[in-house]
N, C-alpha and C. Protein backbone atom coordinates (compact mmCIF):
# COMPACT_ATOMS: atom_id res chain seq x y z
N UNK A 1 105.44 76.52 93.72
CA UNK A 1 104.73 76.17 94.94
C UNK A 1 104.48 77.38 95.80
N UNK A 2 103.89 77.47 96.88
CA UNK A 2 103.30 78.58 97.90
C UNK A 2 104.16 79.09 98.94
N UNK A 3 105.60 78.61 98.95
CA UNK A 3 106.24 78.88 99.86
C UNK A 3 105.85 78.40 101.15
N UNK A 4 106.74 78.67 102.36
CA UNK A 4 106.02 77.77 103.43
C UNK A 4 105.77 78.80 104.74
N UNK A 5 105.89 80.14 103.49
CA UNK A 5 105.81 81.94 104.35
C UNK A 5 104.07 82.29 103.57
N UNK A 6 103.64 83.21 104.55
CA UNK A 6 102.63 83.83 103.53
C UNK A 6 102.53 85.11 104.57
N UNK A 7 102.31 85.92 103.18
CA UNK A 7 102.74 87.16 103.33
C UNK A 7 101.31 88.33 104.08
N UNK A 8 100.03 87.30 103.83
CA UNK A 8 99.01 88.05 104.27
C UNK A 8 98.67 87.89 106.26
N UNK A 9 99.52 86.85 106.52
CA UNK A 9 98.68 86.49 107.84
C UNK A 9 99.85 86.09 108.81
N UNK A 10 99.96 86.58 110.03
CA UNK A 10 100.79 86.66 111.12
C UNK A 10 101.43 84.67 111.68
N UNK A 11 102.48 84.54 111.38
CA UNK A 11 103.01 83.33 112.42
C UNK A 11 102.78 83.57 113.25
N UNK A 12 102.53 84.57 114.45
CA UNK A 12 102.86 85.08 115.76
C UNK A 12 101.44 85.44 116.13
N UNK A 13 100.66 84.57 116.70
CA UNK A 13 99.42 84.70 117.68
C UNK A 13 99.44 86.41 118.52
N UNK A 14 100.79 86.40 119.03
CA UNK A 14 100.69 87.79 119.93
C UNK A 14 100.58 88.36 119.11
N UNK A 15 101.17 88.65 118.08
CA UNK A 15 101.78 89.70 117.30
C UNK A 15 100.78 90.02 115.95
N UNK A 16 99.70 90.23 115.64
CA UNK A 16 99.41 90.19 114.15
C UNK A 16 99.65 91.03 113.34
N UNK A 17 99.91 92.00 113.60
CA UNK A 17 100.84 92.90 112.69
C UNK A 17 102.32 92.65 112.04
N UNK A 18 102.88 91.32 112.44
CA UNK A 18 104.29 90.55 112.30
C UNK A 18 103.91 90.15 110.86
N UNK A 19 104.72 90.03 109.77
CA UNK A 19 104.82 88.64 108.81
C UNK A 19 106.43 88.57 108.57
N UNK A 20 106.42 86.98 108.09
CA UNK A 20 107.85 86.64 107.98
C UNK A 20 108.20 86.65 107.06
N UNK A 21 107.45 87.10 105.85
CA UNK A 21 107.99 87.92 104.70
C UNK A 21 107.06 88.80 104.20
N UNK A 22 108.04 89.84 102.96
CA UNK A 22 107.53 90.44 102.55
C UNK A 22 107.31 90.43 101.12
N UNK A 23 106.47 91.22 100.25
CA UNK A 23 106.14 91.31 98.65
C UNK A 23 107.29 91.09 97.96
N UNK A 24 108.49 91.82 98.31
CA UNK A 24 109.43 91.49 97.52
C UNK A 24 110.66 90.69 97.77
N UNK A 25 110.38 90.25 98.94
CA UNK A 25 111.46 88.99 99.58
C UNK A 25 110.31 87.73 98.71
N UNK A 26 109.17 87.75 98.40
CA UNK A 26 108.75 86.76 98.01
C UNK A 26 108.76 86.72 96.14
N UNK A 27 109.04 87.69 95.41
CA UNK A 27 108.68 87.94 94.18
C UNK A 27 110.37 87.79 94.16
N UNK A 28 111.63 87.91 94.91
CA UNK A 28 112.90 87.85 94.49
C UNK A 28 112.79 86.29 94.47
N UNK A 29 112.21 85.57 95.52
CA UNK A 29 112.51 83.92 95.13
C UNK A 29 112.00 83.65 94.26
N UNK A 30 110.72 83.78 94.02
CA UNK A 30 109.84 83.51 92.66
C UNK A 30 110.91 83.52 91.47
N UNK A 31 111.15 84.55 91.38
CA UNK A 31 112.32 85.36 89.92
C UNK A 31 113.33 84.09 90.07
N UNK A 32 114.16 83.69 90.70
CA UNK A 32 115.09 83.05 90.89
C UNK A 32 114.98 81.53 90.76
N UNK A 33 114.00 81.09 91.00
CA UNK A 33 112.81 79.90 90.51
C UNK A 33 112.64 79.71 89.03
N UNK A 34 112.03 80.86 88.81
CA UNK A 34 111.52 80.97 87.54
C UNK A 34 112.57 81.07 86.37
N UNK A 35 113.37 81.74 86.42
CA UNK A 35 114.39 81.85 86.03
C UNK A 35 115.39 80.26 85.26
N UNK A 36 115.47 79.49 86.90
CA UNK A 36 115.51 78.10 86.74
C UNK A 36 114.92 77.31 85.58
N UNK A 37 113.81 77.32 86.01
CA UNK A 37 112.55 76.74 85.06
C UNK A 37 112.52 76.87 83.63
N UNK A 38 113.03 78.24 83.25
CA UNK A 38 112.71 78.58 82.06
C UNK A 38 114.37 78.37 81.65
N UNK A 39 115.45 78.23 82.33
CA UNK A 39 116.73 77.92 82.15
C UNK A 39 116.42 75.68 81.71
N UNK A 40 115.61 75.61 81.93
CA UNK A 40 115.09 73.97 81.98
C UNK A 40 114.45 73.70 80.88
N UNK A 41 113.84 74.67 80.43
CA UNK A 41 113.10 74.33 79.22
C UNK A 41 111.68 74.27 79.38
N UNK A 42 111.04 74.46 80.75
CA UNK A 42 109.60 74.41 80.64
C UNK A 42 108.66 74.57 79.80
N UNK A 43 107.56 73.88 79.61
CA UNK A 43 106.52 74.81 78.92
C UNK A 43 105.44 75.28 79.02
N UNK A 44 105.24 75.18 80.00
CA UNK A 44 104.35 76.07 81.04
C UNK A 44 104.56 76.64 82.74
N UNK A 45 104.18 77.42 82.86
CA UNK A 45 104.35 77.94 84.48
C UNK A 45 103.19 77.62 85.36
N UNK A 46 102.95 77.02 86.51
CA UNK A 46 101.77 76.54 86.94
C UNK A 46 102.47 77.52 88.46
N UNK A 47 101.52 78.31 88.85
CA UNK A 47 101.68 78.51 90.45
C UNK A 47 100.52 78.51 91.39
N UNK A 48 101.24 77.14 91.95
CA UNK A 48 99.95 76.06 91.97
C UNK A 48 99.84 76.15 94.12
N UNK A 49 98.64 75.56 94.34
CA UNK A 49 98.77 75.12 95.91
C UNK A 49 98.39 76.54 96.82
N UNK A 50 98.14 77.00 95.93
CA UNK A 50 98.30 78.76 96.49
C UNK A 50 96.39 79.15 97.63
N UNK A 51 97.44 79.30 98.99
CA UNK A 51 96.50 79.37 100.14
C UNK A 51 96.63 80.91 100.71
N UNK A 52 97.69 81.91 100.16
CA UNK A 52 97.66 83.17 100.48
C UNK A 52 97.58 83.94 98.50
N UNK A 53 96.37 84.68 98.62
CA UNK A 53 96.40 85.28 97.27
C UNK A 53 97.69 86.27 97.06
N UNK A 54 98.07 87.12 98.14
CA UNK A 54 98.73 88.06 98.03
C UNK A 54 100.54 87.20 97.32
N UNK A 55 100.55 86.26 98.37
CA UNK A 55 101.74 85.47 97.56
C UNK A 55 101.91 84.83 96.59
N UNK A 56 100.70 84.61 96.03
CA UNK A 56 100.42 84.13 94.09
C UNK A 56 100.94 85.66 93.56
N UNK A 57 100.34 86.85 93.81
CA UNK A 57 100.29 88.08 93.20
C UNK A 57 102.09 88.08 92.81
N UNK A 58 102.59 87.68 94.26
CA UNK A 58 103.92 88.00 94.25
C UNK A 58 104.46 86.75 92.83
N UNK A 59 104.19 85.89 92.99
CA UNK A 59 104.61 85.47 91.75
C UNK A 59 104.03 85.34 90.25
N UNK A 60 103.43 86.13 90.10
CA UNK A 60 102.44 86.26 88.70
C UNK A 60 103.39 87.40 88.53
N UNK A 61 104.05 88.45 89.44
CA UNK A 61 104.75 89.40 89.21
C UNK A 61 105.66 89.05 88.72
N UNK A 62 106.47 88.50 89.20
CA UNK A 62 107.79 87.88 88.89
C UNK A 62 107.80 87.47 88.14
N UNK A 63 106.78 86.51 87.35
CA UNK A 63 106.76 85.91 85.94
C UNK A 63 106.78 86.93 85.34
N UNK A 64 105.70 88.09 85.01
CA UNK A 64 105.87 89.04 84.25
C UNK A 64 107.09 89.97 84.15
N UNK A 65 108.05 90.18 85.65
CA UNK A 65 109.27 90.76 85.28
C UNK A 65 110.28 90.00 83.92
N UNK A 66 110.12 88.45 84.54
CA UNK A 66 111.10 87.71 84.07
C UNK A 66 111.16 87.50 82.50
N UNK A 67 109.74 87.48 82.30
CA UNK A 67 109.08 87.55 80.89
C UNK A 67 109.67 88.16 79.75
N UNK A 68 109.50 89.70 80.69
CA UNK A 68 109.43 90.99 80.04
C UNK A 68 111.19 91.09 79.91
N UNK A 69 112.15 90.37 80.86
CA UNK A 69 113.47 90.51 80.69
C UNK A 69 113.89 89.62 79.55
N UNK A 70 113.39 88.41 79.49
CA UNK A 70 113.92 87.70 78.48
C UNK A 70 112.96 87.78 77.18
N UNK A 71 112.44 88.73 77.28
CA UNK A 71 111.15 88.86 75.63
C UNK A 71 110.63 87.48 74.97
N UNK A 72 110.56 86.76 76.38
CA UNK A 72 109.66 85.10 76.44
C UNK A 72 108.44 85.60 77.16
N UNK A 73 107.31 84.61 76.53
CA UNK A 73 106.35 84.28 77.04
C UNK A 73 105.92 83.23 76.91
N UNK A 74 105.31 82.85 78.04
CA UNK A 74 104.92 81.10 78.66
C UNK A 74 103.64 81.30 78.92
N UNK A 75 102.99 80.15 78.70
CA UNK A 75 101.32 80.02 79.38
C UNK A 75 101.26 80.20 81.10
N UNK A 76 100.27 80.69 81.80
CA UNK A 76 100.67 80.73 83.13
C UNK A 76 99.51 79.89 83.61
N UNK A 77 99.20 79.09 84.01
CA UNK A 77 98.49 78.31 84.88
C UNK A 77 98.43 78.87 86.41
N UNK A 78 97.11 79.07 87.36
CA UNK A 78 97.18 79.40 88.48
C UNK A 78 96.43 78.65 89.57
N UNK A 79 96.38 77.70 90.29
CA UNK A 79 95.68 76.97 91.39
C UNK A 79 96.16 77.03 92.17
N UNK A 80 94.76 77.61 93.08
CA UNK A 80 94.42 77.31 94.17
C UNK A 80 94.03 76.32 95.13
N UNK A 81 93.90 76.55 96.56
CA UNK A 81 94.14 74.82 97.99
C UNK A 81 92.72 75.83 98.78
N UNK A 82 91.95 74.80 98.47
CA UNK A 82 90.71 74.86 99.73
C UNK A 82 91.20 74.32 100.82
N UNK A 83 91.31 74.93 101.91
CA UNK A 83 92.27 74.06 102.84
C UNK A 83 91.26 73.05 103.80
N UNK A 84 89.91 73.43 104.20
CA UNK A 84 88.37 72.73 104.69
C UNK A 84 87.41 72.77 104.34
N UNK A 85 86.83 72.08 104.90
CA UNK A 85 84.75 72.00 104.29
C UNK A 85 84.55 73.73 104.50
N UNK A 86 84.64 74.42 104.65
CA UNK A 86 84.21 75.95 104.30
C UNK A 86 84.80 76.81 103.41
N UNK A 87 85.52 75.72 102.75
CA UNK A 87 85.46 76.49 101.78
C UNK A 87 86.54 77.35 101.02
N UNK A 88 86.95 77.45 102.07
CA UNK A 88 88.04 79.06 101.88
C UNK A 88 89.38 78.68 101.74
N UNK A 89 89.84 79.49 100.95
CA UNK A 89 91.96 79.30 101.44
C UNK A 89 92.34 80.06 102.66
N UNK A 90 93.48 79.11 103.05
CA UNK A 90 93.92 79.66 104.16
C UNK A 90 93.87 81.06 104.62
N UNK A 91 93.58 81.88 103.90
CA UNK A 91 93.64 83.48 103.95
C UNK A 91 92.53 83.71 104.00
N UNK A 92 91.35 82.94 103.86
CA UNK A 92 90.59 83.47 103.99
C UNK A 92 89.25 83.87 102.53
N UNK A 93 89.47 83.48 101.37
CA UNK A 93 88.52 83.88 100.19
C UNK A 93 88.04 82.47 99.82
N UNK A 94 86.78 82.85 99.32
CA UNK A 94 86.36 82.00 99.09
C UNK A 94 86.27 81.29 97.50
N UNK A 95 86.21 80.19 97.14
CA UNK A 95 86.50 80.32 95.46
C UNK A 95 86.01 81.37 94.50
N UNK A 96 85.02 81.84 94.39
CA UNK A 96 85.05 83.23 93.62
C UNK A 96 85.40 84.33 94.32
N UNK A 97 85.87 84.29 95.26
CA UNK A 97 86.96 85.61 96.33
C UNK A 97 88.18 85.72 95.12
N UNK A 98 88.63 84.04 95.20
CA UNK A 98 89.92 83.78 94.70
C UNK A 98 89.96 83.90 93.26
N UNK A 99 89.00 83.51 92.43
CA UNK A 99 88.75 83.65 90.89
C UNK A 99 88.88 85.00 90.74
N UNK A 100 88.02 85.77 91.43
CA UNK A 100 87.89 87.47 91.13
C UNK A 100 89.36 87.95 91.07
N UNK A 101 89.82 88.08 92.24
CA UNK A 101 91.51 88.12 92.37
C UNK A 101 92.31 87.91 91.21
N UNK A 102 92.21 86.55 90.53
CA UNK A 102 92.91 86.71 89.56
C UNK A 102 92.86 87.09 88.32
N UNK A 103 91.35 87.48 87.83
CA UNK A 103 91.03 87.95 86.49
C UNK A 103 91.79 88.84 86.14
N UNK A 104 92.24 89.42 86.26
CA UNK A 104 92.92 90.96 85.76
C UNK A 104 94.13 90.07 84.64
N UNK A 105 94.88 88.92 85.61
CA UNK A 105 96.19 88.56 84.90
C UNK A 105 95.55 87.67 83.57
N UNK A 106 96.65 87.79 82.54
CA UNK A 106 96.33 87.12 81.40
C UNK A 106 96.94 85.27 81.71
N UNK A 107 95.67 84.63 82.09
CA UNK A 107 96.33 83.20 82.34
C UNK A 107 95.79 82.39 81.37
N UNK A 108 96.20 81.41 81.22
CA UNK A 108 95.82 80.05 80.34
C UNK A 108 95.00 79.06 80.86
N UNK A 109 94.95 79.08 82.63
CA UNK A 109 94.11 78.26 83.39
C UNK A 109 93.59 79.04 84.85
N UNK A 110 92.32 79.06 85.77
CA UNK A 110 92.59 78.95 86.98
C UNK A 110 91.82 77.71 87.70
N UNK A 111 92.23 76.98 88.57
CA UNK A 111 91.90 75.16 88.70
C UNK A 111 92.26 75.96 91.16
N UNK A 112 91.71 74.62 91.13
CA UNK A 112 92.13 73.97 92.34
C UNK A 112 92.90 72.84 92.43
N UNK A 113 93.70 72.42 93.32
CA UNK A 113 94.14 71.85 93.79
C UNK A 113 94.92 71.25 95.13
N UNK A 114 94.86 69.88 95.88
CA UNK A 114 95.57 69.55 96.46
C UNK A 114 94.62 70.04 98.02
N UNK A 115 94.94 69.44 98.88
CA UNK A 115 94.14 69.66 100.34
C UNK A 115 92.55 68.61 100.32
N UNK A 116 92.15 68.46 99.48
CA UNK A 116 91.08 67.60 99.52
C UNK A 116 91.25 66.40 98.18
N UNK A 117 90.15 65.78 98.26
CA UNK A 117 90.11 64.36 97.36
C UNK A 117 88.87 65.00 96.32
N UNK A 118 88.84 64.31 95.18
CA UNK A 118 87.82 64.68 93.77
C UNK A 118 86.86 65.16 94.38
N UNK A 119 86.46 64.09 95.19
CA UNK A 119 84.33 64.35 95.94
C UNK A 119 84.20 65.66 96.85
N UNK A 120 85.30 65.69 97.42
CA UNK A 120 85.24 67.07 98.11
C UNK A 120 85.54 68.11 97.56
N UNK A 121 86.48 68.40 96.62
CA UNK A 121 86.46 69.42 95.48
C UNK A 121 85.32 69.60 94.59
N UNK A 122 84.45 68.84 94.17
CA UNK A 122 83.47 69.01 93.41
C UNK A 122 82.62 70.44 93.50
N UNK A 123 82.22 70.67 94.77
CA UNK A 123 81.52 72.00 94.58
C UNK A 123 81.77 72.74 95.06
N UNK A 124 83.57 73.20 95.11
CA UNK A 124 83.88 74.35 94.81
C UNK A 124 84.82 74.05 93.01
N UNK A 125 85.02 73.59 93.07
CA UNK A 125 84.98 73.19 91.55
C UNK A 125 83.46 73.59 90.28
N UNK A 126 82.99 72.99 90.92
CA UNK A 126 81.71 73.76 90.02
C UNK A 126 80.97 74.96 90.08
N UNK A 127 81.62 75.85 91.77
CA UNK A 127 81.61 77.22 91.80
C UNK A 127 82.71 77.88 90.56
N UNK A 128 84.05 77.77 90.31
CA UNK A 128 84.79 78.23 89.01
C UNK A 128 84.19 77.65 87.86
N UNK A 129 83.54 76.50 87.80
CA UNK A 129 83.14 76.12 85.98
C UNK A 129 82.28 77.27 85.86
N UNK A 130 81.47 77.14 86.88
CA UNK A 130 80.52 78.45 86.48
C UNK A 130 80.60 79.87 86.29
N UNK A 131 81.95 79.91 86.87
CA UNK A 131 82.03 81.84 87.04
C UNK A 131 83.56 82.26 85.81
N UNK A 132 84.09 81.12 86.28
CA UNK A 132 85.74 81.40 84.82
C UNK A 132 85.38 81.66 83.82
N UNK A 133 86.14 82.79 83.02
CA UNK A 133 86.17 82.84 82.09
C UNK A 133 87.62 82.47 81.20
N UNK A 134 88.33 81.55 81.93
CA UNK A 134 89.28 80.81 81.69
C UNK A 134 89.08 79.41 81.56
N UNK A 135 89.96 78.89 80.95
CA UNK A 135 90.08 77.35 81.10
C UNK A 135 89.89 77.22 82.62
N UNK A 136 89.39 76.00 83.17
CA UNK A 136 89.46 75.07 84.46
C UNK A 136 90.39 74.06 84.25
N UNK A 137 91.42 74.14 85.67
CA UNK A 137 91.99 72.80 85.96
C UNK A 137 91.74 72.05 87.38
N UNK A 138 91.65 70.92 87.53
CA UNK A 138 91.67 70.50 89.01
C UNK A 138 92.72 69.48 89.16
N UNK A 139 93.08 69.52 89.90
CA UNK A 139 94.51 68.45 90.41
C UNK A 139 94.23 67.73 91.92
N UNK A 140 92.97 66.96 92.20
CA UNK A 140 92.78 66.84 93.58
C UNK A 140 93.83 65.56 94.40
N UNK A 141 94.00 65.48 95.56
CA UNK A 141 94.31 64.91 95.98
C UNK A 141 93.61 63.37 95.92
N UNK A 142 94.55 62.41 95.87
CA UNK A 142 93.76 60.88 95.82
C UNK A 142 92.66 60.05 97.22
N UNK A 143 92.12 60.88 97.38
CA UNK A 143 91.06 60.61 98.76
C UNK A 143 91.51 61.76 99.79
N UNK A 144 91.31 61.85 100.61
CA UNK A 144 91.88 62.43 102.00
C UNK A 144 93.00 61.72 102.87
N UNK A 145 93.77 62.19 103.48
CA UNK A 145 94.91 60.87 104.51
C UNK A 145 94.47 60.21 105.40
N UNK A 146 94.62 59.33 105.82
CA UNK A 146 94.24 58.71 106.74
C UNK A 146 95.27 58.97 108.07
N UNK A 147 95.25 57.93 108.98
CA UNK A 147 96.24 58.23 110.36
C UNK A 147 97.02 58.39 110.24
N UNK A 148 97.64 57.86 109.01
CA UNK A 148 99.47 57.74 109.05
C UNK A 148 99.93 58.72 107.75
N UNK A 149 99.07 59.76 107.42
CA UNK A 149 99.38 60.67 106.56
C UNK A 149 99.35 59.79 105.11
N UNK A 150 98.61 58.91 104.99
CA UNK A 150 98.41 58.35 103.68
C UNK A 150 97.37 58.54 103.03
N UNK A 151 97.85 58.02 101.61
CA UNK A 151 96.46 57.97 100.74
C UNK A 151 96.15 56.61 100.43
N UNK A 152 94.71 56.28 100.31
CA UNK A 152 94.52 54.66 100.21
C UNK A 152 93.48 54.42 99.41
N UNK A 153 93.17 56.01 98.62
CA UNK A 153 92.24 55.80 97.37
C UNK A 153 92.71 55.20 95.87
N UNK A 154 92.39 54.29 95.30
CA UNK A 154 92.53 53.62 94.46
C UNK A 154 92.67 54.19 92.96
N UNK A 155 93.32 53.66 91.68
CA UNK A 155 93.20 54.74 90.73
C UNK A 155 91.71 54.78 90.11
N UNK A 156 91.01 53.11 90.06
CA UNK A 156 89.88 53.18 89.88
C UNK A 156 88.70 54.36 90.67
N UNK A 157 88.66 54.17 91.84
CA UNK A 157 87.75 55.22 92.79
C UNK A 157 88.27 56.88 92.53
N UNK A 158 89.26 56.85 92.23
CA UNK A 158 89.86 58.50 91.80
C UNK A 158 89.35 58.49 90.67
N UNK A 159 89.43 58.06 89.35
CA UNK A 159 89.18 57.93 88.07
C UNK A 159 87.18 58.25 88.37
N UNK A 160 86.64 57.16 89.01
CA UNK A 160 85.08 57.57 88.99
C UNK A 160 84.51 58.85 89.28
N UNK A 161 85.56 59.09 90.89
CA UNK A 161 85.15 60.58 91.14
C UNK A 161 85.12 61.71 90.11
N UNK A 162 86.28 61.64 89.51
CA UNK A 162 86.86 62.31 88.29
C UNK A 162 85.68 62.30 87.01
N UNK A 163 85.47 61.46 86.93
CA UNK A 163 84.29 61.70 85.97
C UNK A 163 83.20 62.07 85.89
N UNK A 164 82.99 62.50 87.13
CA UNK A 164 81.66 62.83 87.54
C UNK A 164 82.02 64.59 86.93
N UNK A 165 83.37 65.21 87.10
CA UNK A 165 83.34 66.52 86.83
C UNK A 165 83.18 66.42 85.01
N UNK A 166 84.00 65.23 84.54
CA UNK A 166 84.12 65.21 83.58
C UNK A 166 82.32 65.03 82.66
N UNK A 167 82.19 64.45 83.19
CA UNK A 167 80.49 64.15 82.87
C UNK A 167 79.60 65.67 82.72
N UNK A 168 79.69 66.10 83.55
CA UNK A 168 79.03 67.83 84.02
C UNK A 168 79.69 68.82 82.76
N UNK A 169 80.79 68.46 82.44
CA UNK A 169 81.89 69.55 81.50
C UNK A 169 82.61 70.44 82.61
N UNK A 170 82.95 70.13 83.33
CA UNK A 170 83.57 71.23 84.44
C UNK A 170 85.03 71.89 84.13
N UNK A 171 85.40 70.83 83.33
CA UNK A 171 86.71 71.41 83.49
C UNK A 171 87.68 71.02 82.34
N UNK A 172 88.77 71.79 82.11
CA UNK A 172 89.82 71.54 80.77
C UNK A 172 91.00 70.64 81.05
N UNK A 173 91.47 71.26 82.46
CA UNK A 173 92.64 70.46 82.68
C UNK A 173 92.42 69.43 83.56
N UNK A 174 93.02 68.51 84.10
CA UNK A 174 92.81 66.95 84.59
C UNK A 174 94.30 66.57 85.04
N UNK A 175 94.38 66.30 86.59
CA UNK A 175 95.67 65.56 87.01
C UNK A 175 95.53 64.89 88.50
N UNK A 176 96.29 64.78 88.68
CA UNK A 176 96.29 64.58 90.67
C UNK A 176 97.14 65.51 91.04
N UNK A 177 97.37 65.16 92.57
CA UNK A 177 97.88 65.96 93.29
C UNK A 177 98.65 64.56 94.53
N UNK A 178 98.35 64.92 95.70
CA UNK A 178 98.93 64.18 97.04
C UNK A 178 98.46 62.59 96.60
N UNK A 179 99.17 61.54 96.96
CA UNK A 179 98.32 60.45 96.50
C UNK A 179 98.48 59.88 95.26
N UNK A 180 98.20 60.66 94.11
CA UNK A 180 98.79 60.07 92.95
C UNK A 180 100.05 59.50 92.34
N UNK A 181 99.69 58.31 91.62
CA UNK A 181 100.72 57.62 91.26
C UNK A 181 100.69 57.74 89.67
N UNK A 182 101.67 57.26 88.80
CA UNK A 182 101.21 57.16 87.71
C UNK A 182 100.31 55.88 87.18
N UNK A 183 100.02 55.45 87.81
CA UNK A 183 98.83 54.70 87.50
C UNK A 183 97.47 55.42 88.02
N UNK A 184 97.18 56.00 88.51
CA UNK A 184 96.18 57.01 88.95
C UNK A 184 95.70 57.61 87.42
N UNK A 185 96.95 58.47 87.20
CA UNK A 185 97.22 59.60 86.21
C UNK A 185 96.87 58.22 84.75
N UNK A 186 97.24 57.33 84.61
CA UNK A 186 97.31 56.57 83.62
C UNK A 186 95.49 56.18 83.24
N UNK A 187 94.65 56.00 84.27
CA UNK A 187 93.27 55.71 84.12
C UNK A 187 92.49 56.67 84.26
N UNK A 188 93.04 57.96 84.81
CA UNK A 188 92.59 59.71 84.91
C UNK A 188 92.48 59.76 82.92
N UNK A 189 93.68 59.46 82.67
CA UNK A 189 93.97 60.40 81.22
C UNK A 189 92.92 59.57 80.56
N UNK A 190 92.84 58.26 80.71
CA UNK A 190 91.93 57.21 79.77
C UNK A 190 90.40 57.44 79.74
N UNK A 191 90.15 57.88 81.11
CA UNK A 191 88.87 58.28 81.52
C UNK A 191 88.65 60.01 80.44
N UNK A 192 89.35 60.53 81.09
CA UNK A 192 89.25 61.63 80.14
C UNK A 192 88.89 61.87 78.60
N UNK A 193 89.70 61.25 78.04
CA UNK A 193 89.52 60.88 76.48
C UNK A 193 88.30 60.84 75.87
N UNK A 194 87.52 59.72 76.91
CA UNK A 194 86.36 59.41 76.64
C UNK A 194 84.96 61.21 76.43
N UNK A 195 85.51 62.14 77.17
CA UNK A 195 85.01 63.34 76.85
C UNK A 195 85.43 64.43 76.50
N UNK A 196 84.32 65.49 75.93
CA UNK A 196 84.74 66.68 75.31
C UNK A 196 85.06 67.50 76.99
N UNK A 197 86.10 68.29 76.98
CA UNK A 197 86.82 69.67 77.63
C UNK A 197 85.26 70.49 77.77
N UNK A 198 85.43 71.30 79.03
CA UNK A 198 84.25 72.11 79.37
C UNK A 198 84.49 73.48 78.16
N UNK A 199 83.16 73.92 77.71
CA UNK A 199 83.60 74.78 77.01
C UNK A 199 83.69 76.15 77.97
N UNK A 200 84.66 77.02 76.85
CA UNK A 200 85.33 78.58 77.64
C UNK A 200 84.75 79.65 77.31
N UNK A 201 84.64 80.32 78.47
CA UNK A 201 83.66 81.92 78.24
C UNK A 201 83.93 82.62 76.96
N UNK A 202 84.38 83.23 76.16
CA UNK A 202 84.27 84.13 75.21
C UNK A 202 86.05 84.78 75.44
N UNK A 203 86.01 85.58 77.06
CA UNK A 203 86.77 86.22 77.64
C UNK A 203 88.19 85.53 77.17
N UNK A 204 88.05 84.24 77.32
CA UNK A 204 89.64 83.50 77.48
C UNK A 204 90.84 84.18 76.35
N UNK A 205 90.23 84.64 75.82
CA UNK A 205 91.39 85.23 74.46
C UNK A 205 92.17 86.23 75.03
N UNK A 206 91.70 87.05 76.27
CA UNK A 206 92.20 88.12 76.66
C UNK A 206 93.79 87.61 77.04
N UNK A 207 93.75 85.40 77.14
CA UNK A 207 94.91 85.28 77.99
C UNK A 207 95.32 84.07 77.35
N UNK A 208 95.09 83.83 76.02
CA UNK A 208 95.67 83.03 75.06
C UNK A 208 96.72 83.61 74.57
């Protein structure tokens, strides 16, 4: 997850030169996480929700220390949180801000997720089908909340939205996020089936 620190942008209105952490106060928790995870048996690494790039960096690092210590390697999955209608993560980039950012690392996915519902992800979603040269995943939230911090979108109405990316070829991976239940996920996967996976740039081998 994103931590509930980010390392690019000031808590402190007076102060913007302040942050409440740093690169490697954030890449030591990562390690210690990760560590966990792979003490669990995982089989993949997702570092997901991510609204400051600089604090993904910090943990794409850490995977690679941890990697490189135990002469394991895991698939790395990476999504990103549009946090409003403009677009941007909290820091500030915009989905190919954020795609560019991560090309360099060898990943298995880069997706959005979480902060909005299917319909509102859609086109920044179809800004990455178009520019990745990775697999796509999206994990959206089940509608938007309402007053009482709920979700009250249905698995059917999630499932339709959902297919609309699926219809286009947008994307490889498929889940929810805020909202989902496993019945959501149960008529997501069914819906899915029904189509072929978006196909992948050429590039993706660099991170298979």
């Amino acid at each position: 997850g994103p931590t509930n620190r980010t390392a690019s942008l000031s808590p402190d209105v007076n102060n913007p030169g302040y942050r409440a952490i740093d690169f490697d106060g954030l890449k030591d928790a990562y390690k210690e996480q990760l560590r966990a995870l792979m003490d669990g048996g995982v089989d993949i690494i997702l570092v997901e929700t991510i609204f400051d790039t600089l604090n993904a960096k910090a943990a794409l690092f850490a995977i690679e220390e941890v990697f490189e210590e135990r002469g394991v390697r895991l698939p790395i999955m990476v999504s990103g949180t549009i946090t409003d209608a403009s677009g941007r993560t909290l820091s500030g980039q915009t989905t190919e801000a954020f795609l560019i950012s991560m090309e360099h690392m060898p990943l298995m996915s880069v997706g959005l997720n979480c902060a909005l519902g299917a319909a509102q992800l859609r086109p920044y979603l179809q800004i990455m089908s178009e520019k990745s040269t990775f697999n796509v995943s999206a994990h959206p939230n089940a509608g938007l909340p309402n007053e009482f911090g709920q979700y009250d979108q249905t698995p059917e109405q999630m499932a339709a939205q959902i297919e609309e990316f699926l219809k286009e070829g947008m994307i490889n991976v498929i889940g929810g996020c805020c909202g989902t239940t496993p019945d959501h996920i149960k008529l997501i996967a069914e819906t899915a089936a029904k189509y072929k996976p978006r196909k992948v740039g050429s590039l993706l081998a660099v991170g298979s």
